[in-house]
Protein backbone atom coordinates (compact mmCIF):
# COMPACT_ATOMS: atom_id res chain seq x y z
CA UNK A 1 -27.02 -4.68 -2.99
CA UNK A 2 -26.74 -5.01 -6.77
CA UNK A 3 -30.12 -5.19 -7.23
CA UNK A 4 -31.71 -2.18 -9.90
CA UNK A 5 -28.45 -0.87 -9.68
CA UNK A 6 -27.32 1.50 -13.09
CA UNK A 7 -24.31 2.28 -14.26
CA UNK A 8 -22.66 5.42 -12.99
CA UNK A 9 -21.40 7.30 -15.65
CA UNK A 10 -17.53 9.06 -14.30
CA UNK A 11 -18.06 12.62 -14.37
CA UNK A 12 -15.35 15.69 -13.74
CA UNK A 13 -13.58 14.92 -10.43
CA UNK A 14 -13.33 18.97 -9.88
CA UNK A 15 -17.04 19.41 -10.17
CA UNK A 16 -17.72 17.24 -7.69
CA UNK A 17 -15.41 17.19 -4.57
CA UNK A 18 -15.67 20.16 -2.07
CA UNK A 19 -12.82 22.24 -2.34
CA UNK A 20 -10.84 23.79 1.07
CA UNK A 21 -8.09 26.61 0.85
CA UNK A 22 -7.60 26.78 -2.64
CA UNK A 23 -9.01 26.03 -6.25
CA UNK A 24 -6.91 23.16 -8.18
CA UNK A 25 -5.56 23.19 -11.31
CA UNK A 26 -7.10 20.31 -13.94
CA UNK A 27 -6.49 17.20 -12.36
CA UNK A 28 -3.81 14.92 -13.70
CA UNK A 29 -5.82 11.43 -14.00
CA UNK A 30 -6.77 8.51 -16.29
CA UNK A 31 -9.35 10.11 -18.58
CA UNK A 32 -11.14 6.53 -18.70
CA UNK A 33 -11.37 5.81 -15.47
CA UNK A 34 -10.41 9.06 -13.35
CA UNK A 35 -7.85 7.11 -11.56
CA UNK A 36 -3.96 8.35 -10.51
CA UNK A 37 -1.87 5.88 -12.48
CA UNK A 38 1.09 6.29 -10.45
CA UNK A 39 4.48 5.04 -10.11
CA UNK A 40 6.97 4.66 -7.73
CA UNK A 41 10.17 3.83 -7.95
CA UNK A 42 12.51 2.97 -5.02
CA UNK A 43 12.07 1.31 -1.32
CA UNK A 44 9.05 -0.70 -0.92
CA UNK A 45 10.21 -2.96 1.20
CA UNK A 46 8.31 -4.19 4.23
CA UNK A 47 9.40 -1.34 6.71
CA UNK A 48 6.94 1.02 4.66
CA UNK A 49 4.23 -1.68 3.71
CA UNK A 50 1.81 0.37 5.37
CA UNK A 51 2.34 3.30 3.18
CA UNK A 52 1.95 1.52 -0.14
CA UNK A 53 -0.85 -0.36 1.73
CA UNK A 54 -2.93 2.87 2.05
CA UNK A 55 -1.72 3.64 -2.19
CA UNK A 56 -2.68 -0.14 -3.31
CA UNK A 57 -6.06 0.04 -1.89
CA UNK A 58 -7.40 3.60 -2.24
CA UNK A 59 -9.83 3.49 -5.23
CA UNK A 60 -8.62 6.48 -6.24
CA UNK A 61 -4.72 5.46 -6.96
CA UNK A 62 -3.39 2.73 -9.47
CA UNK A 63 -0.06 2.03 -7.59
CA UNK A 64 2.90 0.28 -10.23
CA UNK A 65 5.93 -0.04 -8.01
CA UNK A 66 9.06 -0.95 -8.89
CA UNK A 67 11.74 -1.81 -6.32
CA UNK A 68 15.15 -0.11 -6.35
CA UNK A 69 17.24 1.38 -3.07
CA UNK A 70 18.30 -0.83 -0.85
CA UNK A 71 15.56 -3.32 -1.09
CA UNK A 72 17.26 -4.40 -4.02
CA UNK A 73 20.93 -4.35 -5.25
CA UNK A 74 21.89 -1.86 -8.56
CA UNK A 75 22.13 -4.95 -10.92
CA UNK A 76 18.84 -6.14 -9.75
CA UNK A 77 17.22 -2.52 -9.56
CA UNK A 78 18.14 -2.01 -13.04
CA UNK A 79 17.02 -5.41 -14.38
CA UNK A 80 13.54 -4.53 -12.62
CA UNK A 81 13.23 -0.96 -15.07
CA UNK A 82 14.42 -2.69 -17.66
CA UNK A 83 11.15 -5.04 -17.42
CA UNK A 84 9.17 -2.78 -15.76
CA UNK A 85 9.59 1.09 -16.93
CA UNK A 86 7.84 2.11 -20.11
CA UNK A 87 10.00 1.86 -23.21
CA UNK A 88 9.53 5.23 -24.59
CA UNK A 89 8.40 8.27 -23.19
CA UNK A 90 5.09 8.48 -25.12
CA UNK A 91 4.52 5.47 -23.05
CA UNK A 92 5.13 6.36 -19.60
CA UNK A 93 2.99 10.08 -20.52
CA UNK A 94 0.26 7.93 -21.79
CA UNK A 95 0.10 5.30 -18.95
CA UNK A 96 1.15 7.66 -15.99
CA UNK A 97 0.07 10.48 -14.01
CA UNK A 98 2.41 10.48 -10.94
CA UNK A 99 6.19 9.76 -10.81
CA UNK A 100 7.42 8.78 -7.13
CA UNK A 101 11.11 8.40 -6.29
CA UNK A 102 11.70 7.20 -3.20
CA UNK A 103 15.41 7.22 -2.01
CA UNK A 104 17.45 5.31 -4.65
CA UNK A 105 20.85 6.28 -6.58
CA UNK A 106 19.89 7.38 -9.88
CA UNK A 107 22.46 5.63 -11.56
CA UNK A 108 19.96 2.43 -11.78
CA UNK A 109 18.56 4.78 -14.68
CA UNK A 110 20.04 5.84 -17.85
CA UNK A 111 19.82 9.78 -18.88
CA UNK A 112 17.42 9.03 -21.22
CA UNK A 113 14.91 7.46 -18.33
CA UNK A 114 15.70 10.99 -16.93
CA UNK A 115 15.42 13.18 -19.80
CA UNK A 116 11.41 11.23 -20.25
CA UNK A 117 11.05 12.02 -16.24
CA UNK A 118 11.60 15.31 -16.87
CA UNK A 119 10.00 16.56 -20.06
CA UNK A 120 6.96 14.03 -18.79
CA UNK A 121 6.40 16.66 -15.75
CA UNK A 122 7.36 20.11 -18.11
CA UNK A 123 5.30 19.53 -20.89
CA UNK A 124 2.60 16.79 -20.15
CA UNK A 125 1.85 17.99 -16.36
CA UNK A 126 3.10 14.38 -14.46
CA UNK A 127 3.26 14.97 -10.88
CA UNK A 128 6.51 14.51 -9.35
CA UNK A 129 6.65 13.20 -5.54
CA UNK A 130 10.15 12.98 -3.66
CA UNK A 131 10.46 11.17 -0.84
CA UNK A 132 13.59 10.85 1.29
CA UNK A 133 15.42 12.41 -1.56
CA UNK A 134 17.44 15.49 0.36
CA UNK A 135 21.16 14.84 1.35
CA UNK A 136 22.09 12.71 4.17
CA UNK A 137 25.46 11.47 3.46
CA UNK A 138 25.16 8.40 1.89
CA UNK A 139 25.98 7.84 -1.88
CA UNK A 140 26.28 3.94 -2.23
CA UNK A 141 23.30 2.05 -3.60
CA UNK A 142 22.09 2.02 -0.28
CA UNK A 143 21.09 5.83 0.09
CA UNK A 144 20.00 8.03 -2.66
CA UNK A 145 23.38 9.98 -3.84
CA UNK A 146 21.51 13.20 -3.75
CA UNK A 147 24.51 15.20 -5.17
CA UNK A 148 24.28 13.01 -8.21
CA UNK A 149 20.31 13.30 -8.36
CA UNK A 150 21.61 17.78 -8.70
CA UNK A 151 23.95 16.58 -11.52
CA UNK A 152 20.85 15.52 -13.53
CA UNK A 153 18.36 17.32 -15.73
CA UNK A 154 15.33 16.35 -13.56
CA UNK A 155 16.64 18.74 -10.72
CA UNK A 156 15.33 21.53 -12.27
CA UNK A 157 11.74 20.03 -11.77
CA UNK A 158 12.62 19.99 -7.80
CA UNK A 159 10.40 22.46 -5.69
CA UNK A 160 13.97 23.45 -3.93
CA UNK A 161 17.63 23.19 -3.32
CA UNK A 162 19.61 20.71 -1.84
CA UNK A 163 22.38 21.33 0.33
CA UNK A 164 24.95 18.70 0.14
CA UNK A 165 27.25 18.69 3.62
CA UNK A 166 24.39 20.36 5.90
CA UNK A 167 22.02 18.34 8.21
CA UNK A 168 18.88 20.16 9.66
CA UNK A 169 18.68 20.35 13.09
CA UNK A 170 17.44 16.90 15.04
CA UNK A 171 14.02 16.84 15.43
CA UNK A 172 11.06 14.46 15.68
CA UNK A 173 8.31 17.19 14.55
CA UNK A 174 7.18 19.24 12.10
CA UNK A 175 4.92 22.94 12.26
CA UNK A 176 2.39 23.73 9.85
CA UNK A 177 2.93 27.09 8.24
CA UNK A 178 1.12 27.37 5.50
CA UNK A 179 -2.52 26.72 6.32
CA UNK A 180 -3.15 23.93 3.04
CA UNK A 181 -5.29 20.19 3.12
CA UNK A 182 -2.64 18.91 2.27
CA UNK A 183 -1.40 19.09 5.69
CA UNK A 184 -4.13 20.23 8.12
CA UNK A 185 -4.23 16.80 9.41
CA UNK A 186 -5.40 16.67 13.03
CA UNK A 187 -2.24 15.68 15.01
CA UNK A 188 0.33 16.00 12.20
CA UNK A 189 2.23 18.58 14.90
CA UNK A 190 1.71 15.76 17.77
CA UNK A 191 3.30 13.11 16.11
CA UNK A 192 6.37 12.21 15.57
CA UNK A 193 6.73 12.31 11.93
CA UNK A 194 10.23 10.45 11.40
CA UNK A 195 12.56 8.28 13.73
CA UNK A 196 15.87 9.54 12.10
CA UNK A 197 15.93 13.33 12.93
CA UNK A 198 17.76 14.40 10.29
CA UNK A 199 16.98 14.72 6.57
CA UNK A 200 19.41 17.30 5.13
CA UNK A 201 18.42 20.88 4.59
CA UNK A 202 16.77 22.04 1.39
CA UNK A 203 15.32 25.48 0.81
CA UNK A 204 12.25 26.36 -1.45
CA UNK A 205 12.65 27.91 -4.76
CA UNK A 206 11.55 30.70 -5.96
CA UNK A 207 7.65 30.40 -6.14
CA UNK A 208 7.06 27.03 -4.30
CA UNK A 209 5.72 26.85 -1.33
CA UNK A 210 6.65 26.13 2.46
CA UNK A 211 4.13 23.81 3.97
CA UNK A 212 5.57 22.74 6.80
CA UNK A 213 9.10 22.99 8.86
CA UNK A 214 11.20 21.47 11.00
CA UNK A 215 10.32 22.64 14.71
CA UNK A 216 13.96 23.51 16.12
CA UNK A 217 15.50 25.70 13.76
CA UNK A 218 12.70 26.04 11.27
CA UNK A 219 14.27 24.77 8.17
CA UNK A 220 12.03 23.64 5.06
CA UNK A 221 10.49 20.29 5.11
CA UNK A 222 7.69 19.79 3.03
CA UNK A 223 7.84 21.56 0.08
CA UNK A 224 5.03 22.16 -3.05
CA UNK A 225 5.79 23.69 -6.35
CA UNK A 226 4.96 23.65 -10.38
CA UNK A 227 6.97 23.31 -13.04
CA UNK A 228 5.99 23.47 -16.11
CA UNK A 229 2.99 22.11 -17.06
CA UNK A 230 3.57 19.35 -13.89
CA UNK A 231 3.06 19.45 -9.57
CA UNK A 232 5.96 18.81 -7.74
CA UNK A 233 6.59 17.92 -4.08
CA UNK A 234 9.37 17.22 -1.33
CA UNK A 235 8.92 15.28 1.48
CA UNK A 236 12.16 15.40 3.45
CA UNK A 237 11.66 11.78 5.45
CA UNK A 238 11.07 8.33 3.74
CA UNK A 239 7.69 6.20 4.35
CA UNK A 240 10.08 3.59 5.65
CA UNK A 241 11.24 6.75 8.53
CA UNK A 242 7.71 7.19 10.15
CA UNK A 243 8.17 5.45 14.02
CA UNK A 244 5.74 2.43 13.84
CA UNK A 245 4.18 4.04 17.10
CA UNK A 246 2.56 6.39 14.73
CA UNK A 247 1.58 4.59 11.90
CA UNK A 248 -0.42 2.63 14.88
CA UNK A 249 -1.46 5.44 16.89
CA UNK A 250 -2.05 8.27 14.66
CA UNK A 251 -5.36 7.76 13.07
CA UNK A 252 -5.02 10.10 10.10
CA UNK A 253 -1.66 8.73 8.58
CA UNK A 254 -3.26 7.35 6.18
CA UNK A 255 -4.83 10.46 4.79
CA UNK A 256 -1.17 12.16 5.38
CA UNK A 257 0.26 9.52 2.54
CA UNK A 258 -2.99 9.44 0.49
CA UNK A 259 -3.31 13.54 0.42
CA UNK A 260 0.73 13.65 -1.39
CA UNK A 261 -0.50 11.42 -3.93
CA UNK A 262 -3.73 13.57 -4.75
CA UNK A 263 -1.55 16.50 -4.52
CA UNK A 264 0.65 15.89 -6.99
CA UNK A 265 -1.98 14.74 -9.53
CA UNK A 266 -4.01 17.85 -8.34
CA UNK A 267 -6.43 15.89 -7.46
CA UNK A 268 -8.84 18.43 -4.72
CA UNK A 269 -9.16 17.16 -1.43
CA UNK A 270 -12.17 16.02 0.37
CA UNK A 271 -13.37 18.59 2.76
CA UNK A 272 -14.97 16.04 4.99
CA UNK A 273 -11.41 14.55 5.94
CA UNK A 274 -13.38 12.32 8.69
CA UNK A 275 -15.62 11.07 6.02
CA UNK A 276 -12.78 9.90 3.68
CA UNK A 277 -10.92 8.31 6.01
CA UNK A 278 -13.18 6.18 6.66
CA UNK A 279 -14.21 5.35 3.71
CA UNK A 280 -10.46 4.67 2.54
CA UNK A 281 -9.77 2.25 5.90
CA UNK A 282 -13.23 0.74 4.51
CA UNK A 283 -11.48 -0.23 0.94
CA UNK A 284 -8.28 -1.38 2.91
CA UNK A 285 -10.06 -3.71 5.00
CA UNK A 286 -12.07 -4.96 1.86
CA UNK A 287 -8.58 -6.01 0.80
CA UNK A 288 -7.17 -7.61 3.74
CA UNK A 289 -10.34 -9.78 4.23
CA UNK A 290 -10.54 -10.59 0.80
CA UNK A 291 -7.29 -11.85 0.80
CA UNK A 292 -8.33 -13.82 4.05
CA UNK A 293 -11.38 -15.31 2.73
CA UNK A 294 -9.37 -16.44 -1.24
CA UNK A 295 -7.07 -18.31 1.54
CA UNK A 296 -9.20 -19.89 3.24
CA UNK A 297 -11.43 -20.87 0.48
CA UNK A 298 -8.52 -22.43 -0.88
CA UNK A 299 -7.40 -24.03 1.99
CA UNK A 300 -10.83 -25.73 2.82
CA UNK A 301 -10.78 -26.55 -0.59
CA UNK A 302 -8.62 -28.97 -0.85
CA UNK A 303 -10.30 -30.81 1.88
CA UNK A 304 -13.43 -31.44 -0.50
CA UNK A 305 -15.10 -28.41 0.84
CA UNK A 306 -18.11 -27.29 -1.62
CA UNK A 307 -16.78 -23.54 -2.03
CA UNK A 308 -19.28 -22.52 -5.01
CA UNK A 309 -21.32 -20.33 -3.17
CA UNK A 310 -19.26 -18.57 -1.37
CA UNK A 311 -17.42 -17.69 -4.48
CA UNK A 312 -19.98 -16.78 -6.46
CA UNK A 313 -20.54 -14.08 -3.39
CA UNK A 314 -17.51 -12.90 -3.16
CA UNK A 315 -17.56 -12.20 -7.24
CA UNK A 316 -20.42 -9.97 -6.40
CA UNK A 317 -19.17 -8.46 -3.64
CA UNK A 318 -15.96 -7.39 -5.75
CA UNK A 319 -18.68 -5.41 -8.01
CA UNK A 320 -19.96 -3.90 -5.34
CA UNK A 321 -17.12 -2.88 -4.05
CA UNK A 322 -16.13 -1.30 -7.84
CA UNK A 323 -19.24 0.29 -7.84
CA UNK A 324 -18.03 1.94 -4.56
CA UNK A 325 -15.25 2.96 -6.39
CA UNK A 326 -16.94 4.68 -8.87
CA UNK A 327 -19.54 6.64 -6.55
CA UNK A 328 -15.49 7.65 -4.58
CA UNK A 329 -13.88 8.37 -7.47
CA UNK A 330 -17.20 11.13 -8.87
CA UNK A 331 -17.01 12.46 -5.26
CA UNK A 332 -19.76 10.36 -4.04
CA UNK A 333 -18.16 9.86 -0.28
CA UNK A 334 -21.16 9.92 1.72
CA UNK A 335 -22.93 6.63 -0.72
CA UNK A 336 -19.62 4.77 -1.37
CA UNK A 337 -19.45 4.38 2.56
CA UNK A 338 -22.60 3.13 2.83
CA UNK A 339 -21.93 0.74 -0.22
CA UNK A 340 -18.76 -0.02 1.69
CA UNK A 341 -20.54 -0.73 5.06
CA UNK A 342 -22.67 -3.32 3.29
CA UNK A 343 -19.98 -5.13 1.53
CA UNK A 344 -18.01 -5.85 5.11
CA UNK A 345 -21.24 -6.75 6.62
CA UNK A 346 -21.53 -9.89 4.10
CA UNK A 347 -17.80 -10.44 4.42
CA UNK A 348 -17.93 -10.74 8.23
CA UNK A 349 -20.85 -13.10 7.71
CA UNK A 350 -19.05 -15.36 4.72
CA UNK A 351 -16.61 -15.42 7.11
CA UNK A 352 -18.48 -16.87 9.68
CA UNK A 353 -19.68 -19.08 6.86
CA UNK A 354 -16.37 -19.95 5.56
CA UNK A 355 -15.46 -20.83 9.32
CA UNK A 356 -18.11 -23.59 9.16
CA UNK A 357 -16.86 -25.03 6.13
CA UNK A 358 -14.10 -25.34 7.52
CA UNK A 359 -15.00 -27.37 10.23
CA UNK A 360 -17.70 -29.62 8.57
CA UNK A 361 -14.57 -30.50 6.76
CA UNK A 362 -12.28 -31.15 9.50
CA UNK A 363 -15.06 -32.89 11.57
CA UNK A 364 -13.87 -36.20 8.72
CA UNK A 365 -10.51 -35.29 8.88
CA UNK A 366 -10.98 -35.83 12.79
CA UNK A 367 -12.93 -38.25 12.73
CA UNK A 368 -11.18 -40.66 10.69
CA UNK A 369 -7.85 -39.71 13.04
CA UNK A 370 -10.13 -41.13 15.52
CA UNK A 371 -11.17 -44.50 14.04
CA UNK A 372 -7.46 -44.84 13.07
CA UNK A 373 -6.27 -44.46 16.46
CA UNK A 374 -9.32 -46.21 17.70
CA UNK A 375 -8.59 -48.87 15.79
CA UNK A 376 -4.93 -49.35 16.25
CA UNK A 377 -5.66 -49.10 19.77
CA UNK A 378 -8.01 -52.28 19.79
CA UNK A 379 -5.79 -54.00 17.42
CA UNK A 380 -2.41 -53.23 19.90
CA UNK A 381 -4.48 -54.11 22.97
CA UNK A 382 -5.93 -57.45 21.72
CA UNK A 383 -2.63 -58.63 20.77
CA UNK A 384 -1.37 -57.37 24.21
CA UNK A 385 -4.32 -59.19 25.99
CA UNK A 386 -3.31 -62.56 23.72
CA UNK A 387 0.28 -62.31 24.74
CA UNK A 388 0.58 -61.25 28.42
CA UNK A 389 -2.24 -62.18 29.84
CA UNK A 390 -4.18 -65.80 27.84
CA UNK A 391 -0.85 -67.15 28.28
CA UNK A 392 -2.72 -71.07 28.23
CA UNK A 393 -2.68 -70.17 24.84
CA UNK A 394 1.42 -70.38 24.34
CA UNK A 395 1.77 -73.12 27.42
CA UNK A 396 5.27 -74.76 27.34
CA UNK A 397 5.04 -78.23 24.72
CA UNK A 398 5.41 -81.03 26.72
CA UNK A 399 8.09 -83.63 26.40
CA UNK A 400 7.05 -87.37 26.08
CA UNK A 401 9.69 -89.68 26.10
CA UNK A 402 9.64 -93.59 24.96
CA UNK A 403 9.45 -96.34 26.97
C-alpha cells in the first residue's frame, strides 16, 4: 500500500471540499497541518464517550479535553486547568482553533481564563461551541450555573439569550428550519435527540441564526452566530443527554457531533454526507482495533510470543492510515476510503494472525498444565496402588518369642 507512494503536499481545505447551502468564511485550522485543534472543557465522562469517540478519531479534529462538571469536583476541575489550560492567551490563540464548554460552573476559571476565551473568539476568530449551557436550574458544581456564565464577559460571544426561571416545553424532538449541512442529517427529526426534555429557553440574537427548534412550542434550540472575528454555536442538550437508543440506532450521529465541530472552525462540509461517514466510522474502527491488536500483542507477549512482525505491520499500517488522513483532510474522500478499506483488510487478517500467536503460545502453556497434572496423577496413583492395594508390602512384623 505504501509502495511508490509521494508525499501529499496539504493544500486549501476551501478549494477542495464541495460546498452545500452556503460559501464559508476562511477556515479556522492548524496552518501546518489543516487540523481543528480543539478544546473542550467540561463532562467527558463515560455517558458521552461516544461523542468524544467520534472527535478523538476523526482525522480532521485534534481533541484536548479537560474534565470539569460533574465528572470531577471544583477543586479537582480547577487543578486540571491549572495543568492543562494554556498559560497565556497568546498560547491558547496559537495552539487552538475551537473552544467547547460543555456544562460546568464557570467558577473553576478565573476572569482572566474568561477575558482570553473571549477576546480569543473577537479578535483571533476561535470558534466557540456550547453544549448543555442554557438554564436548567441547577447552580452547584454539578450543573453549569448559567446565570453566572450571563454575569461574565464571554456572554456577549453567545449566539442568544438565556432565560433564567423558564423551561421550554418537554419534548424529545427537534424541526429543521433553516435548510443548513449542518443539520440536514437524514433522521435528525426521527430521533429522539435528548432524554431530558427540557433545556431552558434561549432566544437568538440579533443576526444569528435559528437552525433548528423544539417541536411543541417551537422555541430556539440550535443556534449559529459570529462574533467578531470568531463562529459561535448553541446546542441546547449535552452529548451525555442523547438516549443511547440513538447513538445505536441512528446511523448519522456521528456526522451530527462531527458537523458542530467543523462548524465552528468553518470548516465546509462534505456534500457527499454518505461518503464521509463512512470514511469517519472507517478511522474509528482503525482505532478500536488498533487498540485491540497493541493488547493483545502485549498480552501474547509475555508468553514468549515472537511479536516482531506483526509490529513492524502495524507501524506501517499507522502510515497508511496518516496518509489517509492527509488525502481527508485536502478533501480527498473518495481515495482516503479506499486507503482506509485496505488498512482494515490487513488488520482483520493480523488479527487472525495475532489469534494464532496466541494459541501456538498457549498450546505450552497447556501442555505443560497437562504433564503437570499428568504427572501428579501417576505419582498420587502409584502411591495409592502401594498403599491400598500391595498391602504384602506393609504385612504386620511378626512376634518371635524365646524359648
Amino acid at each position: 500500500m505504501r509502495s511508490g507512494h509521494k508525499p501529499h503536499v496539504l493544500i486549501p481545505i476551501a478549494a477542495l471540499f464541495l460546498l452545500v447551502g452556503c460559501a464559508y468564511p476562511q477556515p479556522k485550522v492548524d496552518p501546518g497541518t489543516g487540523r481543528i485543534r480543539m478544546l473542550m472543557i467540561g463532562e467527558t465522562g463515560s455517558s458521552n464517550q461516544e461523542a468524544t469517540y467520534f472527535l478523538r478519531s476523526d482525522p480532521m479534529v485534534d481533541l484536548t479535553i479537560i474534565p470539569a462538571g460533574d465528572i470531577a469536583d471544583v477543586e479537582t476541575s480547577r487543578r486540571f486547568v491549572r495543568i492543562y489550560l494554556p498559560r497565556t492567551r497568546t498560547k491558547l490563540t496559537r495552539n487552538f482553533d475551537v473552544i467547547e464548554l460543555f456544562d460546568f460552573v464557570p467558577h473553576i476559571l478565573t476572569d482572566l481564563h474568561i477575558k482570553w476565551f473571549h477576546d480569543a473568539i473577537e479578535k483571533s476568530g476561535l470558534g466557540l461551541a456550547l453544549v448543555e449551557m442554557g438554564w436548567y436550574a441547577v447552580s452547584d458544581w454539578t450543573g453549569n450555573d448559567a446565570a453566572a456564565w450571563m454575569a461574565t464577559v464571554l456572554y456577549d460571544a453567545y449566539p442568544c439569550d438565556m432565560v433564567v426561571g423558564e423551561q421550554n416545553a418537554n419534548t424529545y424532538y427537534m424541526d429543521i428550519v433553516l435548510e443548513d449541512p449542518l443539520v440536514n442529517i437524514p433522521g435528525i427529526n426521527k430521533v429522539e435527540i435528548t432524554g431530558v426534555g427540557q433545556h431552558g429557553i434561549q432566544k437568538a440574537r440579533e443576526g444569528s441564526r435559528v437552525y433548528t427548534v423544539w417541536r411543541l412550542k417551537k422555541e430556539d434550540a440550535i443556534v449559529g452566530g459570529e462574533y467578531g472575528a470568531g463562529t459561535t454555536l448553541m446546542i441546547p442538550m449535552g452529548w451525555d443527554n442523547v438516549p443511547d437508543s440513538t447513538e445505536s440506532s441512528w446511523d448519522y450521529y456521528i456526522d451530527f457531533v462531527l458537523n458542530h465541530a467543523y462548524y465552528v472552525a468553518r470548516v465546509p462540509l462534505p456534500e457527499d454526507l454518505n461518503l464521509a461517514r463512512s470514511v469517519r466510522l472507517a478511522f474509528g474502527e482503525y482505532l478500536t482495533r488498533r487498540g485491540i491488536a497493541t493488547s493483545l500483542i502485549e498480552f501474547i507477549g509475555k508468553f514468549g510470543a515472537n511479536t516482531v512482525d506483526i509490529e513492524e505491520t502495524i507501524s506501517d499500517l499507522e502510515a497508511d492510515k496518516e496518509r489517509a488522513q492527509r488525502l481527508y483532510i485536502e478533501g480527498d474522500l473518495a481515495t482516503s476510503w479506499e486507503v482506509m478499506e485496505d488498512v482494515l483488510e490487513v488488520f482483520q487478517m493480523l488479527s487472525e494472525e495475532s489469534m494464532k500467536l496466541k494459541e501456538r503460545a498457549f498450546f505450552w502453556i497447556y501442555l505443560v498444565e497437562w504433564l503437570a497434572v499428568t504427572g501428579t496423577m501417576l505419582v498420587c496413583g502409584t502411591m495409592l496402588w502401594s498403599l491400598m492395594v500391595r498391602r504384602r508390602l506393609y504385612r504386620q512384623v511378626e512376634i518371635t518369642r524365646a524359648r
